[in-house]
Protein backbone atom coordinates (compact mmCIF):
# COMPACT_ATOMS: atom_id res chain seq x y z
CA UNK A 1 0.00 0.00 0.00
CA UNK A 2 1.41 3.35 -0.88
CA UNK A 3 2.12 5.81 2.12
CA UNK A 4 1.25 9.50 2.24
CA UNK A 5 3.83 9.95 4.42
CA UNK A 6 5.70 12.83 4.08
CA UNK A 7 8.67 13.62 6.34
CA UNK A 8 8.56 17.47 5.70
CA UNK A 9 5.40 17.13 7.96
CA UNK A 10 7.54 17.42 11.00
CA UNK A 11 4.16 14.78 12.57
CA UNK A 12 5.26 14.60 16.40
CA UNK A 13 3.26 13.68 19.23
CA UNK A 14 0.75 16.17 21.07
CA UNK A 15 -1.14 14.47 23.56
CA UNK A 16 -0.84 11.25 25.63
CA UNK A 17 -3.82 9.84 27.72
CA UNK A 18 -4.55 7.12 30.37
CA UNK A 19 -7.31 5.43 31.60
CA UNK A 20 -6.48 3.88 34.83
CA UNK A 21 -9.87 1.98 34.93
CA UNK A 22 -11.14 1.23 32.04
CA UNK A 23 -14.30 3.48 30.66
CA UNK A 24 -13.78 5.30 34.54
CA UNK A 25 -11.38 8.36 33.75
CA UNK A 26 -8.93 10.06 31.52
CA UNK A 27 -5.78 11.72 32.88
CA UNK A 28 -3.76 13.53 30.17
CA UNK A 29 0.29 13.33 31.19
CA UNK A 30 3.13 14.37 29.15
CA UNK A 31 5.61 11.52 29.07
CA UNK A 32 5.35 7.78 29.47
CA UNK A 33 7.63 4.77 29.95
CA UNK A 34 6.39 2.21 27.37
CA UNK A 35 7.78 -1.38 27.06
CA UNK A 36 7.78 -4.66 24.25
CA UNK A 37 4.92 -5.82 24.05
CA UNK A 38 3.22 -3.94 26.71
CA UNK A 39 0.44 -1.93 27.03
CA UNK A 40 0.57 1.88 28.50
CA UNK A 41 2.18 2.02 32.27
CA UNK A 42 -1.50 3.12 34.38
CA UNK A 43 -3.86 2.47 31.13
CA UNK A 44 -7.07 0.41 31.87
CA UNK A 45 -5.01 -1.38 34.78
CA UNK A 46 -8.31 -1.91 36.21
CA UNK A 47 -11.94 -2.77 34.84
CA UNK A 48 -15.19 -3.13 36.52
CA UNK A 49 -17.12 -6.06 35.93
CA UNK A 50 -21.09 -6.48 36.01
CA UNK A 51 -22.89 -9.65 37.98
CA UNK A 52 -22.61 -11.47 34.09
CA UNK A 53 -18.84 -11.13 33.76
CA UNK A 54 -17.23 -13.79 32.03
CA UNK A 55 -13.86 -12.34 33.93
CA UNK A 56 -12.08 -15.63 36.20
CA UNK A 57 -11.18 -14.02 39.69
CA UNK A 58 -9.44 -17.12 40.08
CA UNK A 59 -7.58 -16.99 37.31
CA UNK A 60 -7.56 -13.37 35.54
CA UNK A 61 -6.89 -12.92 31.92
CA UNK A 62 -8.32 -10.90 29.21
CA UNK A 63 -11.93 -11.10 28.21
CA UNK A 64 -13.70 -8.83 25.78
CA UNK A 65 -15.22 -5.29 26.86
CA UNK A 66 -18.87 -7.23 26.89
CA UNK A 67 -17.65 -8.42 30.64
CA UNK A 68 -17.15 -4.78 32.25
CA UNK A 69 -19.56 -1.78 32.89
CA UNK A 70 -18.86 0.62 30.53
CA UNK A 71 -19.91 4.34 28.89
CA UNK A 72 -21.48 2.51 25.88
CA UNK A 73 -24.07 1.40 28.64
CA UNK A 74 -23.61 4.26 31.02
CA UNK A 75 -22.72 7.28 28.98
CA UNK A 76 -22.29 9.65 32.37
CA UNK A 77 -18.99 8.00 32.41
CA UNK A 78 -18.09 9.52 29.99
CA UNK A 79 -17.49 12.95 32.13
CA UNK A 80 -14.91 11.18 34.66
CA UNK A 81 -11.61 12.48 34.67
CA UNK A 82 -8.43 10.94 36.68
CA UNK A 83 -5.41 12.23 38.29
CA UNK A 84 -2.79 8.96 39.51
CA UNK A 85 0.12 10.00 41.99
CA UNK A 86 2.42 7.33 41.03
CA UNK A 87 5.01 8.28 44.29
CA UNK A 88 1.75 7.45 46.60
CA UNK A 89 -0.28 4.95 45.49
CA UNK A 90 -3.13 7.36 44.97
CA UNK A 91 -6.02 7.79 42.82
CA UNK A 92 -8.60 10.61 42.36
CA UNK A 93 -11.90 10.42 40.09
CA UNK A 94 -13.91 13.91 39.45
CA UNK A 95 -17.30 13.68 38.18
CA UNK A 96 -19.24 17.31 37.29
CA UNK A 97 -21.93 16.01 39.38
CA UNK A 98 -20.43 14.04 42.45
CA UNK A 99 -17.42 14.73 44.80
CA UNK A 100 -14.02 13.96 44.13
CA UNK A 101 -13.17 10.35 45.34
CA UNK A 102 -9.25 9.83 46.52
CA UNK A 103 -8.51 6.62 47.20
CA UNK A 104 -5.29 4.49 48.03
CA UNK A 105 -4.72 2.25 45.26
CA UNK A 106 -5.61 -1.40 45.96
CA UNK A 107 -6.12 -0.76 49.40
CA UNK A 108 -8.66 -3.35 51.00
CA UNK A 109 -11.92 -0.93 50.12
CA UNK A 110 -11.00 0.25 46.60
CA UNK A 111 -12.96 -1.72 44.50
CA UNK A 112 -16.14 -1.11 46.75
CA UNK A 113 -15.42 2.51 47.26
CA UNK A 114 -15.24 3.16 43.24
CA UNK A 115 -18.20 0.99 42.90
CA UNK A 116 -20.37 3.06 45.05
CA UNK A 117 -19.13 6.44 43.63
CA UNK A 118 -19.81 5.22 40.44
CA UNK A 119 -23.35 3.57 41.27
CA UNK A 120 -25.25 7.12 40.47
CA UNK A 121 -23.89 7.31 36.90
CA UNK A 122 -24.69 4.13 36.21
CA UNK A 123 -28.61 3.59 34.84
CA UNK A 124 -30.89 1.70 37.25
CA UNK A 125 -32.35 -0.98 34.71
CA UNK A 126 -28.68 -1.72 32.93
CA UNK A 127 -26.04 -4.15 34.00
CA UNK A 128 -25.14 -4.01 38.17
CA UNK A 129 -21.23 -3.60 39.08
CA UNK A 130 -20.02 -6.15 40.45
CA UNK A 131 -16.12 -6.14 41.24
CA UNK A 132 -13.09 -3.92 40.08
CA UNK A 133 -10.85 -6.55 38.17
CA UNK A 134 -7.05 -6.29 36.65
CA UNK A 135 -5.20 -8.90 35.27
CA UNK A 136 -0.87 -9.25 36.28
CA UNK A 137 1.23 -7.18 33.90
CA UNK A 138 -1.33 -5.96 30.86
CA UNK A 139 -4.08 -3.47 30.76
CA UNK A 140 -7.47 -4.38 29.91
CA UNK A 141 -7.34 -2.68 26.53
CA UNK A 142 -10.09 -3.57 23.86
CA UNK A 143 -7.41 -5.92 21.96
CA UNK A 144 -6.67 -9.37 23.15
CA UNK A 145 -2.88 -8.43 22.60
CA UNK A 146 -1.79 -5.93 24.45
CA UNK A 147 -2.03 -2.18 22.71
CA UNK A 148 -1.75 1.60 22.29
CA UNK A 149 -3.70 3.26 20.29
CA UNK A 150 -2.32 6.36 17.86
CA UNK A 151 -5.02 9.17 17.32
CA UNK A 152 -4.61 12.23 14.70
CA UNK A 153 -5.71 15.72 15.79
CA UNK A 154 -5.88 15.97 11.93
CA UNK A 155 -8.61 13.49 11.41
CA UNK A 156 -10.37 14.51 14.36
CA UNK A 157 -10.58 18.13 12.91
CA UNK A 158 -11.77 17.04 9.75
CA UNK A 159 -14.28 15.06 11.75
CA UNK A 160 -15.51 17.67 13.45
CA UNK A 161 -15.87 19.60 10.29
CA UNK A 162 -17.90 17.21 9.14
CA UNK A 163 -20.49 17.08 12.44
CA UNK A 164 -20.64 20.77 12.26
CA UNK A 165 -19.20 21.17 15.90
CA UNK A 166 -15.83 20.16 17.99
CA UNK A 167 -15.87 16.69 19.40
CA UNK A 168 -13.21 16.51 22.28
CA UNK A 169 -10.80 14.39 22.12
CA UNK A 170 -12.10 12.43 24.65
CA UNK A 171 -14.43 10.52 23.04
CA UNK A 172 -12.20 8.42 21.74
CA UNK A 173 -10.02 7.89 24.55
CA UNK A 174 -7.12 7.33 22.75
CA UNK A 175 -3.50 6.85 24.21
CA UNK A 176 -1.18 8.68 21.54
CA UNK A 177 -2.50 12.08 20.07
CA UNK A 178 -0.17 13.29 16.65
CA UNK A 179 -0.62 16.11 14.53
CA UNK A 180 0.83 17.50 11.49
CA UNK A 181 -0.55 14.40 10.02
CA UNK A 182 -2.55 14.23 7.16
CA UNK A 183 -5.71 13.24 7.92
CA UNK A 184 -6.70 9.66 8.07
CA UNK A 185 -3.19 8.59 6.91
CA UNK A 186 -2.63 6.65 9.98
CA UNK A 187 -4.55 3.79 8.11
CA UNK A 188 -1.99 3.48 5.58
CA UNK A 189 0.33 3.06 8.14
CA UNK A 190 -1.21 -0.61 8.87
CA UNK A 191 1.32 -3.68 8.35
CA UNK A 192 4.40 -0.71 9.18
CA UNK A 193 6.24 -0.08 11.71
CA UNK A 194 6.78 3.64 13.34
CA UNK A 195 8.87 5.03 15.46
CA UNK A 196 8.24 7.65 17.83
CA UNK A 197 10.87 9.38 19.22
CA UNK A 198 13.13 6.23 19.46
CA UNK A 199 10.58 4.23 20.42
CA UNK A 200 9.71 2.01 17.56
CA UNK A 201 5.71 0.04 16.83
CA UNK A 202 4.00 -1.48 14.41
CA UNK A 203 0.44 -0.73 13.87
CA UNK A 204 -1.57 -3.38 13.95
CA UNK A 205 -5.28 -2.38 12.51
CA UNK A 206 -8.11 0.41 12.60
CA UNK A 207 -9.83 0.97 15.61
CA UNK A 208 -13.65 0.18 14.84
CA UNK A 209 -15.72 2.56 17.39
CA UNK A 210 -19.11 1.99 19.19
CA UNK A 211 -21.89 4.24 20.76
CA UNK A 212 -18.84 5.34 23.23
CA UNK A 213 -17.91 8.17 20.69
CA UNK A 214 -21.43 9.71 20.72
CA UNK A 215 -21.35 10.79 24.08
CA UNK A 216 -20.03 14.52 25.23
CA UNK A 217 -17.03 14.29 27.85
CA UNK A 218 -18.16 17.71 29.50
CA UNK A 219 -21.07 16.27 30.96
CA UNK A 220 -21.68 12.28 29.24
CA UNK A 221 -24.87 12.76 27.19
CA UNK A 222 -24.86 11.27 23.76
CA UNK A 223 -25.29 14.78 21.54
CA UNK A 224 -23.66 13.73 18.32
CA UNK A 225 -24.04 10.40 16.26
CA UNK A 226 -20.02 10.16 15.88
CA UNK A 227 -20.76 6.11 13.97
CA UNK A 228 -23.34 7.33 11.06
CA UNK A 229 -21.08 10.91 10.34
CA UNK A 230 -18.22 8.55 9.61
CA UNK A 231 -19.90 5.88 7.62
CA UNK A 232 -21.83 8.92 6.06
CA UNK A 233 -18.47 10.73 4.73
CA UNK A 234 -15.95 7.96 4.79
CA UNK A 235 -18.03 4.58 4.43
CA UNK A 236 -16.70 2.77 7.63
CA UNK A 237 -16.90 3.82 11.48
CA UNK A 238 -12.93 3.59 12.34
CA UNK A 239 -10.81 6.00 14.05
CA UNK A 240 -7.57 5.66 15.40
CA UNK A 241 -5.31 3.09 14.82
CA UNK A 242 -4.25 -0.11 17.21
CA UNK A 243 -0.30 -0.41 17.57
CA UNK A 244 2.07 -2.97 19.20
CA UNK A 245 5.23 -1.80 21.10
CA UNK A 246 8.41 -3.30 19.77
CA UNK A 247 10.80 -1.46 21.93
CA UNK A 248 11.13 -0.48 24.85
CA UNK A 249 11.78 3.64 25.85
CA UNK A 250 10.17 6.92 26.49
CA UNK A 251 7.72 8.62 24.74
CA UNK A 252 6.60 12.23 25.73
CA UNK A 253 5.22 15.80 24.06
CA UNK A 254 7.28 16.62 21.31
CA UNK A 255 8.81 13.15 20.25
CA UNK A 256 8.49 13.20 16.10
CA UNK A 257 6.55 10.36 14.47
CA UNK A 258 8.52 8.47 11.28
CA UNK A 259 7.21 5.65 9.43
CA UNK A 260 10.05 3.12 8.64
């Protein structure tokens, strides 16, 4: 496949998310310690499951997003935001309609203390939490391999052009933000391998979205219909693109984006 590629772009990196539990907050950072095939340090470490999970407590390992609570079924989730202190084990969740929970991570009551602060967003006649869930050394990412996702501030702008208003980047809580890029290209990029800063990847496949993307981040009401604007104006529903990391190293604000 031919690339569009096209060094003089100077594409570099712009914005880098987490989502310590999964569909339960964003935290924007500027630098991160990524490893071989690993996903993001603090990215969907933890999950919470409904009373139907198909998650083993006895023995954990990946399971598809159908097992955990989620905003495509609770859309107020949408509006959670994080903030992790990495020196002391801490983790805060803000909510525009609920006080700020701080909570020591893992301690004995975190998974019932996040369950209850959540149980208000969380529609009466949907699926019931059940348990906050991790499994040793991988995030619970949407991929049964472990992933980061690349985003384009390009194709998001054009995006929004299209729905006639700006979606946050939120939406499609995405781990790597570029710009510079031209829009879309990233799914040319599939089968190569990248490098950011010196960080190298291969990118893996599209990211197909779901009802997640309709929903507004300021305050997680579904105002925009995200799925039929892209299959509308570019006859599928993808955005983003799923990568693998092949190396281990930093990546942070700034780092330039190369296709090999």
């Amino acid at each position: 496949m031919a690339h569009l590629y096209n060094d003089k772009m100077n594409i570099e990196i712009s914005g880098i998310c987490r989502h310590p539990i999964k569909s339960i907050g964003a935290e924007e950072i500027t630098s991160t310690i990524v490893k071989r095939n690993a996903t993001m340090p603090f990215d969907r470490v933890w999950a919470l499951t409904h009373e139907k999970t198909k998650f083993n407590f006895s023995h954990p390992d990946w399971v598809p997003c159908s097992s955990f609570i989620r905003v495509s079924i609770a859309p107020k989730l949408m509006a959670i935001t994080a903030s992790v202190d990495e020196t002391n084990s801490l983790i805060e969740l803000f909510h525009p309609e609920l006080p700020s929970l701080k909570i020591k991570i893992e301690s004995p009551q975190f998974s019932e203390k996040i369950i209850n602060w959540v149980s208000g967003l969380c529609p009466e006649n949907g699926p019931q939490s059940f348990k906050i869930c991790k499994v040793p050394n991988r995030g619970m990412t949407d991929t049964d391999y472990p992933s980061i996702s690349l985003l384009s501030f390009s194709s998001l702008d054009l995006l929004s052009s299209k729905a006639g208003l700006n979606l946050d980047m939120r939406r499609f809580r995405g781990n790597l933000w570029m710009k510079h890029s031209v829009p879309f290209e990233e799914f040319n990029w599939v089968g190569s391998s990248i490098k950011i800063g010196e960080v190298e990847l291969e990118v893996i496949e599209p990211i197909e979205r779901c009802n997640a993307t309709k929903t507004n981040p300021q305050n997680g009401i579904r105002d925009v219909d995200t799925l039929k604007i892209l299959r509308d104006n570019f006859q599928h529903q993808n955005f983003g693109v799923y990568c693998k990391v092949l190396s281990d190293g930093e990546i942070k604000l700034g780092d330039r984006v190369k296709v090999n």
